[in-house]
PDB file of N, CA and C in Angstrom:
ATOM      1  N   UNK A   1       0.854  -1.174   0.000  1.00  0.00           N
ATOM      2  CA  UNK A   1       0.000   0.000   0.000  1.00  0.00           C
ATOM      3  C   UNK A   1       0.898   1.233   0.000  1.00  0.00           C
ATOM      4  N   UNK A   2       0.469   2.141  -0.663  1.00  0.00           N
ATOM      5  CA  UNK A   2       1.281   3.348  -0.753  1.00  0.00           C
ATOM      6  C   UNK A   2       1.348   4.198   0.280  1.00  0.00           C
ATOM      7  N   UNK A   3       2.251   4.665   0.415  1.00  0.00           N
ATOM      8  CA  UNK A   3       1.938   5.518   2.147  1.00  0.00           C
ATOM      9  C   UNK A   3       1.042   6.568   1.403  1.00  0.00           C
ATOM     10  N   UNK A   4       0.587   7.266   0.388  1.00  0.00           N
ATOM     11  CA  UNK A   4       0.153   8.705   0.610  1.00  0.00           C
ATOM     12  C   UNK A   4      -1.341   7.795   0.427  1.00  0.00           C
ATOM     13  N   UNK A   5      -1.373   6.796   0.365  1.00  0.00           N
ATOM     14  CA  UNK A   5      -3.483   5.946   0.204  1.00  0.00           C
ATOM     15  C   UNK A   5      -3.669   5.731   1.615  1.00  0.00           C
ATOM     16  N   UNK A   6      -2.804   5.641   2.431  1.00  0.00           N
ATOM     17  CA  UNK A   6      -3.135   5.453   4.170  1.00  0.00           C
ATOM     18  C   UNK A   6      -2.789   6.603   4.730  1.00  0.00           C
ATOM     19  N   UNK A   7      -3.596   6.486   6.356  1.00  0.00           N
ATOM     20  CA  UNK A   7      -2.936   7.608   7.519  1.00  0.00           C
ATOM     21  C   UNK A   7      -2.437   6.779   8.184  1.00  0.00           C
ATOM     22  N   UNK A   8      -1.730   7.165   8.971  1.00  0.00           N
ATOM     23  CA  UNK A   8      -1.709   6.841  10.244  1.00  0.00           C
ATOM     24  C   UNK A   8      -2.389   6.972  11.921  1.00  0.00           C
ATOM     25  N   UNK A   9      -2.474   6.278  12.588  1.00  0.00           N
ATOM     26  CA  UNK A   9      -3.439   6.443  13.270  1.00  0.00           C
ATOM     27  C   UNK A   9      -3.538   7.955  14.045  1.00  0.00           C
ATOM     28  N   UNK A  10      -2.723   8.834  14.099  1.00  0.00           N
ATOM     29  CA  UNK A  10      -2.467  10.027  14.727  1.00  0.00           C
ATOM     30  C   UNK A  10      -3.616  10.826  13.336  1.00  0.00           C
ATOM     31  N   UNK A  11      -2.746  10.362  12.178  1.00  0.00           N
ATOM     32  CA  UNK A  11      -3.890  11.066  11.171  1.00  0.00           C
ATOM     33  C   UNK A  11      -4.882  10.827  11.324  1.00  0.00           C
ATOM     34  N   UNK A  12      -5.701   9.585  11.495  1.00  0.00           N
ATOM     35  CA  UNK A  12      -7.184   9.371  11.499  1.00  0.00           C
ATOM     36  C   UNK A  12      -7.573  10.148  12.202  1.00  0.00           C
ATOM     37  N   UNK A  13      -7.099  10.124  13.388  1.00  0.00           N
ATOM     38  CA  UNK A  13      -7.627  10.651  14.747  1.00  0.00           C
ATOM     39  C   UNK A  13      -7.757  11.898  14.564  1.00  0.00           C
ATOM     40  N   UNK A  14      -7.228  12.670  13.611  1.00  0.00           N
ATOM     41  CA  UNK A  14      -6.795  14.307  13.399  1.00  0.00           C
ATOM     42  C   UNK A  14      -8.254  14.229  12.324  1.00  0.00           C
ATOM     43  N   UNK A  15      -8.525  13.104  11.271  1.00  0.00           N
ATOM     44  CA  UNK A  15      -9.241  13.678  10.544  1.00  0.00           C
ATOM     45  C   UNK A  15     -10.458  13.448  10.976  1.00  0.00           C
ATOM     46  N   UNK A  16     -10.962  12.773  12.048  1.00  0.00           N
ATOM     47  CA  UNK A  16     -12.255  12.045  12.618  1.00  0.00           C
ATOM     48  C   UNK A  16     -12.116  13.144  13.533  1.00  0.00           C
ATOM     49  N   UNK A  17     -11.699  13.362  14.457  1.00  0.00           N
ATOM     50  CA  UNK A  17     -11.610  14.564  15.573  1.00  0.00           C
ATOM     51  C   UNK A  17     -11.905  13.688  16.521  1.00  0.00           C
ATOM     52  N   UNK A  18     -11.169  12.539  17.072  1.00  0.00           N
ATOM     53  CA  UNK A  18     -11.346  11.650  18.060  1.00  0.00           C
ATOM     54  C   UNK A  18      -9.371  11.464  18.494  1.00  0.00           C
ATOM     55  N   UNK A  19      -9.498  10.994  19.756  1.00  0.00           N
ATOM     56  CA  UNK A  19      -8.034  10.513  20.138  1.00  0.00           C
ATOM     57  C   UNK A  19      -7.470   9.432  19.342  1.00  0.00           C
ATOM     58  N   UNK A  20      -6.368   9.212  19.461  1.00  0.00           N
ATOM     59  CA  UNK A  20      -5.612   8.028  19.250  1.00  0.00           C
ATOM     60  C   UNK A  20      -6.009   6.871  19.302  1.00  0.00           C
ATOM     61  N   UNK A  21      -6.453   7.263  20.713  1.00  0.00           N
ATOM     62  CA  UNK A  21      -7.158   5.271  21.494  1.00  0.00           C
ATOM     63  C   UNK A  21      -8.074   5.331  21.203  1.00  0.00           C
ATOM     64  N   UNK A  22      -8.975   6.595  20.725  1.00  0.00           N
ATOM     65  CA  UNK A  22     -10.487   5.870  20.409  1.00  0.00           C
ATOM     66  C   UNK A  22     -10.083   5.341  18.748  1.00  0.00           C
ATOM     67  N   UNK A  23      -9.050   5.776  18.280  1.00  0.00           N
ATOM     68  CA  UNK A  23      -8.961   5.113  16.705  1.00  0.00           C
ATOM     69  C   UNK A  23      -8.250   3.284  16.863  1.00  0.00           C
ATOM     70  N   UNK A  24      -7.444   3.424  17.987  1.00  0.00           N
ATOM     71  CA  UNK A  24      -7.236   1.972  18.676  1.00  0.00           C
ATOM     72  C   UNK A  24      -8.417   1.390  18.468  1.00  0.00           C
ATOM     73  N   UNK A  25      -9.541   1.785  19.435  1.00  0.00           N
ATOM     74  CA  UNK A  25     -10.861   1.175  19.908  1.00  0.00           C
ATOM     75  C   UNK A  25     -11.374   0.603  18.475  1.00  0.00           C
ATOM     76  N   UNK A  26     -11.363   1.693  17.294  1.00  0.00           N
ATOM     77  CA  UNK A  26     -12.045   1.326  16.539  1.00  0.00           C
ATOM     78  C   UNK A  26     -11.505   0.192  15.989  1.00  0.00           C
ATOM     79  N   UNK A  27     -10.333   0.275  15.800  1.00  0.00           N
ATOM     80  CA  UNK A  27      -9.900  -0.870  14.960  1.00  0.00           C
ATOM     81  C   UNK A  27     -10.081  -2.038  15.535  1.00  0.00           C
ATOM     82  N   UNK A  28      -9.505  -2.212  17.205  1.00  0.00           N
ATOM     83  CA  UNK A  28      -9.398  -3.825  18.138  1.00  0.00           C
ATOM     84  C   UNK A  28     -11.343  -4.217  17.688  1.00  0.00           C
ATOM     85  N   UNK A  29     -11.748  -3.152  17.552  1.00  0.00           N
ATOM     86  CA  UNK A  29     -13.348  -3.185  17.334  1.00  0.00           C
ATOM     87  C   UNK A  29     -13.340  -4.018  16.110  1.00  0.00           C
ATOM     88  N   UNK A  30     -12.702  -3.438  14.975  1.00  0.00           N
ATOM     89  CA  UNK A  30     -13.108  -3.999  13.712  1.00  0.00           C
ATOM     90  C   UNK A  30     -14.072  -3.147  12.970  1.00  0.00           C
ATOM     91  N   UNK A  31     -13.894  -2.088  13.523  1.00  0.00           N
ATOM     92  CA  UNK A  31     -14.727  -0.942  12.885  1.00  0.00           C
ATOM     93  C   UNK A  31     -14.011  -0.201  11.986  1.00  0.00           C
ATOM     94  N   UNK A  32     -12.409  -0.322  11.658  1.00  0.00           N
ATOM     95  CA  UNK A  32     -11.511  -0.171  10.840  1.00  0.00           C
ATOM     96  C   UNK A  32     -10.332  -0.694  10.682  1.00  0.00           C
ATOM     97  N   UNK A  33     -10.444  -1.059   9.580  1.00  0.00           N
ATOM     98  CA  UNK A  33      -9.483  -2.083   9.271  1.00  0.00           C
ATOM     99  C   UNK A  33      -7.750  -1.608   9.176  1.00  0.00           C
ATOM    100  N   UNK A  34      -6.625  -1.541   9.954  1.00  0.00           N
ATOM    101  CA  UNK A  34      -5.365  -1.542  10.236  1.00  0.00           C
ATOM    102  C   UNK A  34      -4.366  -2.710   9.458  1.00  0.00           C
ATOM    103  N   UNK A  35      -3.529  -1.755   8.154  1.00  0.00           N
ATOM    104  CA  UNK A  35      -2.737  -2.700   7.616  1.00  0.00           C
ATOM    105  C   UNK A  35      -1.133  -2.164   7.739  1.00  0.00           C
ATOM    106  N   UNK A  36      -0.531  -3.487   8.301  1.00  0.00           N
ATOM    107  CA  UNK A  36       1.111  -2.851   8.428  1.00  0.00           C
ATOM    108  C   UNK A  36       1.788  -3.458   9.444  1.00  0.00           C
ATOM    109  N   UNK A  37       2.591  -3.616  10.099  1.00  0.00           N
ATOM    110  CA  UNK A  37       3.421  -4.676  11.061  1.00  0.00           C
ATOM    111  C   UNK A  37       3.344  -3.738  12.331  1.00  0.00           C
ATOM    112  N   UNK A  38       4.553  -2.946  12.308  1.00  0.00           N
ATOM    113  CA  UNK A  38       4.758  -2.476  13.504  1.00  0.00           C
ATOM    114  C   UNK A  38       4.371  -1.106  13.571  1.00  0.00           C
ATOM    115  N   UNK A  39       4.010  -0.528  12.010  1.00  0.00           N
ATOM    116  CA  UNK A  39       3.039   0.945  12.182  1.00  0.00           C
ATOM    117  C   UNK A  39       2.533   0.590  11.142  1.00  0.00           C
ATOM    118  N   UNK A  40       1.163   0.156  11.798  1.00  0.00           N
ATOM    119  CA  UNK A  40      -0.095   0.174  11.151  1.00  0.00           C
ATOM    120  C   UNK A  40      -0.217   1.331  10.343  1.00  0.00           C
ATOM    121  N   UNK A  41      -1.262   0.979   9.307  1.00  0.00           N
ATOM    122  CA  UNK A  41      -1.564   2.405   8.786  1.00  0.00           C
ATOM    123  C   UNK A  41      -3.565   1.821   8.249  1.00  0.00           C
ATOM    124  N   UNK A  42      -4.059   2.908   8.092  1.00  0.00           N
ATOM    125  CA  UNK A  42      -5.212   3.140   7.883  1.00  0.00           C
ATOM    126  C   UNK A  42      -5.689   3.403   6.643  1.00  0.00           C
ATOM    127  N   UNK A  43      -6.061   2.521   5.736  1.00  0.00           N
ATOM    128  CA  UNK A  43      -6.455   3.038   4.225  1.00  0.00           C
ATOM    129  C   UNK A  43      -7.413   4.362   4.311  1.00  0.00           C
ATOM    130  N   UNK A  44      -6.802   5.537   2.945  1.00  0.00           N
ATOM    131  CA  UNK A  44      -7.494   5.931   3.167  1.00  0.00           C
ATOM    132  C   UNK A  44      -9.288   5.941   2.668  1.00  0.00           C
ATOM    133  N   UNK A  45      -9.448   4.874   1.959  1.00  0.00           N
ATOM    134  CA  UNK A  45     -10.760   5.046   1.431  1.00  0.00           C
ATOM    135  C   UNK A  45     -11.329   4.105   2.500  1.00  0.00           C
ATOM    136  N   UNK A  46     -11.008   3.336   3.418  1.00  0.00           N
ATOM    137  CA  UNK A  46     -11.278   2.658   4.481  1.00  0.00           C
ATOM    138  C   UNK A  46     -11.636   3.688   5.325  1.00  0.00           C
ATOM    139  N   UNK A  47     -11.521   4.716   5.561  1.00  0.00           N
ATOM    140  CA  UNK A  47     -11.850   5.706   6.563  1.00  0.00           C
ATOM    141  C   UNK A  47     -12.952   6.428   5.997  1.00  0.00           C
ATOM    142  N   UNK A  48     -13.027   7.013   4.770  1.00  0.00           N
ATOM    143  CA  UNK A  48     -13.809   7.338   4.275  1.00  0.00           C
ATOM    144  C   UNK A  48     -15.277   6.336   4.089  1.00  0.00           C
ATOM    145  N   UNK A  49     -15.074   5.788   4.006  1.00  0.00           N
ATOM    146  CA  UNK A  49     -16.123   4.207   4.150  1.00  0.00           C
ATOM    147  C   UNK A  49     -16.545   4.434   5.735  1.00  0.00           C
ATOM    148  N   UNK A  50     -15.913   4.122   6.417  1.00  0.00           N
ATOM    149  CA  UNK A  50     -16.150   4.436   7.683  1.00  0.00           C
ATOM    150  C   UNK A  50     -17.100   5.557   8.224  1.00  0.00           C
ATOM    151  N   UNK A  51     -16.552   6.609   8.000  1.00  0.00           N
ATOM    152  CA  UNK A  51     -17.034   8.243   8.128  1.00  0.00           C
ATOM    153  C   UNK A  51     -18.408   7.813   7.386  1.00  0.00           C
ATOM    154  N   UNK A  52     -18.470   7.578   5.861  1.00  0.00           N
ATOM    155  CA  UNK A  52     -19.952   7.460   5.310  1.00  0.00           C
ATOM    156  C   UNK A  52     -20.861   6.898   5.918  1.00  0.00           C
ATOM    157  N   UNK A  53     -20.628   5.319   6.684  1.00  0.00           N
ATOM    158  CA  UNK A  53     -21.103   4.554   7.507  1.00  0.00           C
ATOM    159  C   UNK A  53     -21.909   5.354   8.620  1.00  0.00           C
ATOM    160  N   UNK A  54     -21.051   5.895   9.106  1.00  0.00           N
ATOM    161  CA  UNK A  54     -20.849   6.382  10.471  1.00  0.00           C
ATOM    162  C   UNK A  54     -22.560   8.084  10.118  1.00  0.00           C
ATOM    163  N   UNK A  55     -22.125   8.463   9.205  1.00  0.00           N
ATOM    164  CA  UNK A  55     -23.239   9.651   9.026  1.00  0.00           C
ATOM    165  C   UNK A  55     -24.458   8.795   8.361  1.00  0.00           C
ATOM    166  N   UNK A  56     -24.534   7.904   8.168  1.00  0.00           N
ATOM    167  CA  UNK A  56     -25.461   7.224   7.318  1.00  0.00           C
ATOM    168  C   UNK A  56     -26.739   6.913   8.772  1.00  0.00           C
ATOM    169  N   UNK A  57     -26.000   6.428   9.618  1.00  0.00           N
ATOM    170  CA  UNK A  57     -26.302   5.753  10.387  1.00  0.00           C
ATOM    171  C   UNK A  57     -26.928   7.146  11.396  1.00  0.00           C
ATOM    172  N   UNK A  58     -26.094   8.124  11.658  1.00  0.00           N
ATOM    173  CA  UNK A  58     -26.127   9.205  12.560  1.00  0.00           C
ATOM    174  C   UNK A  58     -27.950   9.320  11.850  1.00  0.00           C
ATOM    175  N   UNK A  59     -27.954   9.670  10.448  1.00  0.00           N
ATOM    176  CA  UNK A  59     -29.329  10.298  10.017  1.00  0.00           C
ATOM    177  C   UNK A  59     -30.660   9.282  10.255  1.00  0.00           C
ATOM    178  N   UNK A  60     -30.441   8.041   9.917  1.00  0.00           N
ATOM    179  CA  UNK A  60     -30.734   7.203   9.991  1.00  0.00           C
ATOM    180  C   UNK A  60     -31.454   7.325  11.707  1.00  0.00           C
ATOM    181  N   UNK A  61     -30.773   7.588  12.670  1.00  0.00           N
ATOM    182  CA  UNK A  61     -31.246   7.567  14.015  1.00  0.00           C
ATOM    183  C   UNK A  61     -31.852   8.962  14.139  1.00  0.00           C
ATOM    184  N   UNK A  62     -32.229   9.274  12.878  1.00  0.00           N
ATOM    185  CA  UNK A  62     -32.586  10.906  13.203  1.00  0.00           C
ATOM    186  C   UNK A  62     -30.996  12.237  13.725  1.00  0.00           C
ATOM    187  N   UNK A  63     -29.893  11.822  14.341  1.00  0.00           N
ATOM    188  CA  UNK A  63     -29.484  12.314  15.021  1.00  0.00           C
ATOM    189  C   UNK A  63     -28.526  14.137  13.676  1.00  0.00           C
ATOM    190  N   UNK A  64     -28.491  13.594  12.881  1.00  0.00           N
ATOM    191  CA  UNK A  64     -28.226  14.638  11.991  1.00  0.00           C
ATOM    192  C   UNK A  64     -28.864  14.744  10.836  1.00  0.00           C
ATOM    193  N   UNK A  65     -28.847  15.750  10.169  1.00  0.00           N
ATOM    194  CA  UNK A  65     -29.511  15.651   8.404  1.00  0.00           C
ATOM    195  C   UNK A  65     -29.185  14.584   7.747  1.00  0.00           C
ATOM    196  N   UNK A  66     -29.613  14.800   6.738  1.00  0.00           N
ATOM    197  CA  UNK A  66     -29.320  13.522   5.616  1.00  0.00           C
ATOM    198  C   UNK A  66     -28.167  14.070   5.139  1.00  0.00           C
ATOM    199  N   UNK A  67     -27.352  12.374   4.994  1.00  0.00           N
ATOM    200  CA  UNK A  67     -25.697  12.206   4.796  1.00  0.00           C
ATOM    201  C   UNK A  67     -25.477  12.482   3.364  1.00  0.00           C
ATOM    202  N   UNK A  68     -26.578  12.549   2.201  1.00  0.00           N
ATOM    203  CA  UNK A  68     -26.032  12.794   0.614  1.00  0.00           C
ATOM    204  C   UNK A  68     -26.179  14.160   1.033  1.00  0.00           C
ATOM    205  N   UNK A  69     -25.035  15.065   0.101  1.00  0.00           N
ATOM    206  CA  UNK A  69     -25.354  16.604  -0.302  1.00  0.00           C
ATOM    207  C   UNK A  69     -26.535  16.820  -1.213  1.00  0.00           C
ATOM    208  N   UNK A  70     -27.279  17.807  -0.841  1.00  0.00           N
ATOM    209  CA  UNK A  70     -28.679  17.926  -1.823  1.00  0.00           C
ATOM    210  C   UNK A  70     -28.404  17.935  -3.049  1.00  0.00           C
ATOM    211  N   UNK A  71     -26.935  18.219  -3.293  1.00  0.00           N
ATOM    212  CA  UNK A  71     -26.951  18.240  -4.858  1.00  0.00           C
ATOM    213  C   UNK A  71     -26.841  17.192  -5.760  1.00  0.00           C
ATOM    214  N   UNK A  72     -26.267  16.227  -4.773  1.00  0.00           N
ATOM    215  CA  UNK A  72     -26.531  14.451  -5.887  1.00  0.00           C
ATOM    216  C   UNK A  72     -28.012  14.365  -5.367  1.00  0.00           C
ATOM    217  N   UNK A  73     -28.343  14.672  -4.721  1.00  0.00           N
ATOM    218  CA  UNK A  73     -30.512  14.101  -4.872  1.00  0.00           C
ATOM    219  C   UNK A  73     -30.830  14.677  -6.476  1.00  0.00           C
ATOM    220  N   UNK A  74     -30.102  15.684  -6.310  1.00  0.00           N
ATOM    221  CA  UNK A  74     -31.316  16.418  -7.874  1.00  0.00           C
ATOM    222  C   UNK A  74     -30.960  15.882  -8.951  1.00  0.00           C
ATOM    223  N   UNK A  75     -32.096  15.634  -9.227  1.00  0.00           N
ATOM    224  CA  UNK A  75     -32.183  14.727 -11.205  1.00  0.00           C
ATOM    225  C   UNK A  75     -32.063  15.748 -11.913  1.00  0.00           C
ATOM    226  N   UNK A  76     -31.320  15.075 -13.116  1.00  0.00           N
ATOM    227  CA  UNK A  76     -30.853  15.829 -13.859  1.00  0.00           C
ATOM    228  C   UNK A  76     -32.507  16.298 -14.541  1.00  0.00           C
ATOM    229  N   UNK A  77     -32.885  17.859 -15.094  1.00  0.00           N
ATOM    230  CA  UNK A  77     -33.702  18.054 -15.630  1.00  0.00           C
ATOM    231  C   UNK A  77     -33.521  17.693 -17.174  1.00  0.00           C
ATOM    232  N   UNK A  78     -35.112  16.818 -18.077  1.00  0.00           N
ATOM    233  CA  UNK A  78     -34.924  16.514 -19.253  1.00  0.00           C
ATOM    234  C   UNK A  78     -35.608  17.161 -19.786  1.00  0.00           C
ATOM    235  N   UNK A  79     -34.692  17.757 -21.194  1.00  0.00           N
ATOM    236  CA  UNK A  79     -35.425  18.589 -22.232  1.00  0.00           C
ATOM    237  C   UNK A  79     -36.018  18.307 -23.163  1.00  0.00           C
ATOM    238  N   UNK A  80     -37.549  18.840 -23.196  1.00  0.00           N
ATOM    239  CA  UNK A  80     -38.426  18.215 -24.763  1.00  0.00           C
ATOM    240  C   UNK A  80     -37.879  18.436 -25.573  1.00  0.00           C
ATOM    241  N   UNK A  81     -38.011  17.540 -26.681  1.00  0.00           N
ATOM    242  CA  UNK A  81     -37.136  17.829 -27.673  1.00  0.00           C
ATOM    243  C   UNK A  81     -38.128  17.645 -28.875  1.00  0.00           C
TER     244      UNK A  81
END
């Protein structure tokens, strides 16, 4: 894996706005997947997957708006022709 496609867990934690150990938590969890020996690293579309998950679910419980931006809802308008 390329280092610039992963973070590291200090990064996750920087881009989630959570500590270190809660990015620990997630992973011993299995809530994100950690690839690498002795410094793990964090894919980054694995996080992003995550994060989507994670707001999908937030709206889903009511607890925030809806997770698409209004602008992928809107259909494209079709012209008579």
């Amino acid at each position: 894996m390329e280092e610039f496609e992963a973070l590291t867990f200090a990064d996750a934690a920087d881009q989630l706005g959570i500590s270190v150990d809660e990015v620990r938590s997630l992973v011993v969890s299995g809530a994100l997947q950690a690839h690498g020996g002795t410094r793990p690293r964090i894919a980054y579309d694995e996080l992003v997957h995550f994060v989507r998950d994670q707001r999908e679910r937030a709206f889903v419980l009511g607890i925030t708006g809806h997770p698409v931006p209004a602008l992928l809802l809107m259909r494209p308008e079709r012209h008579a022709e």
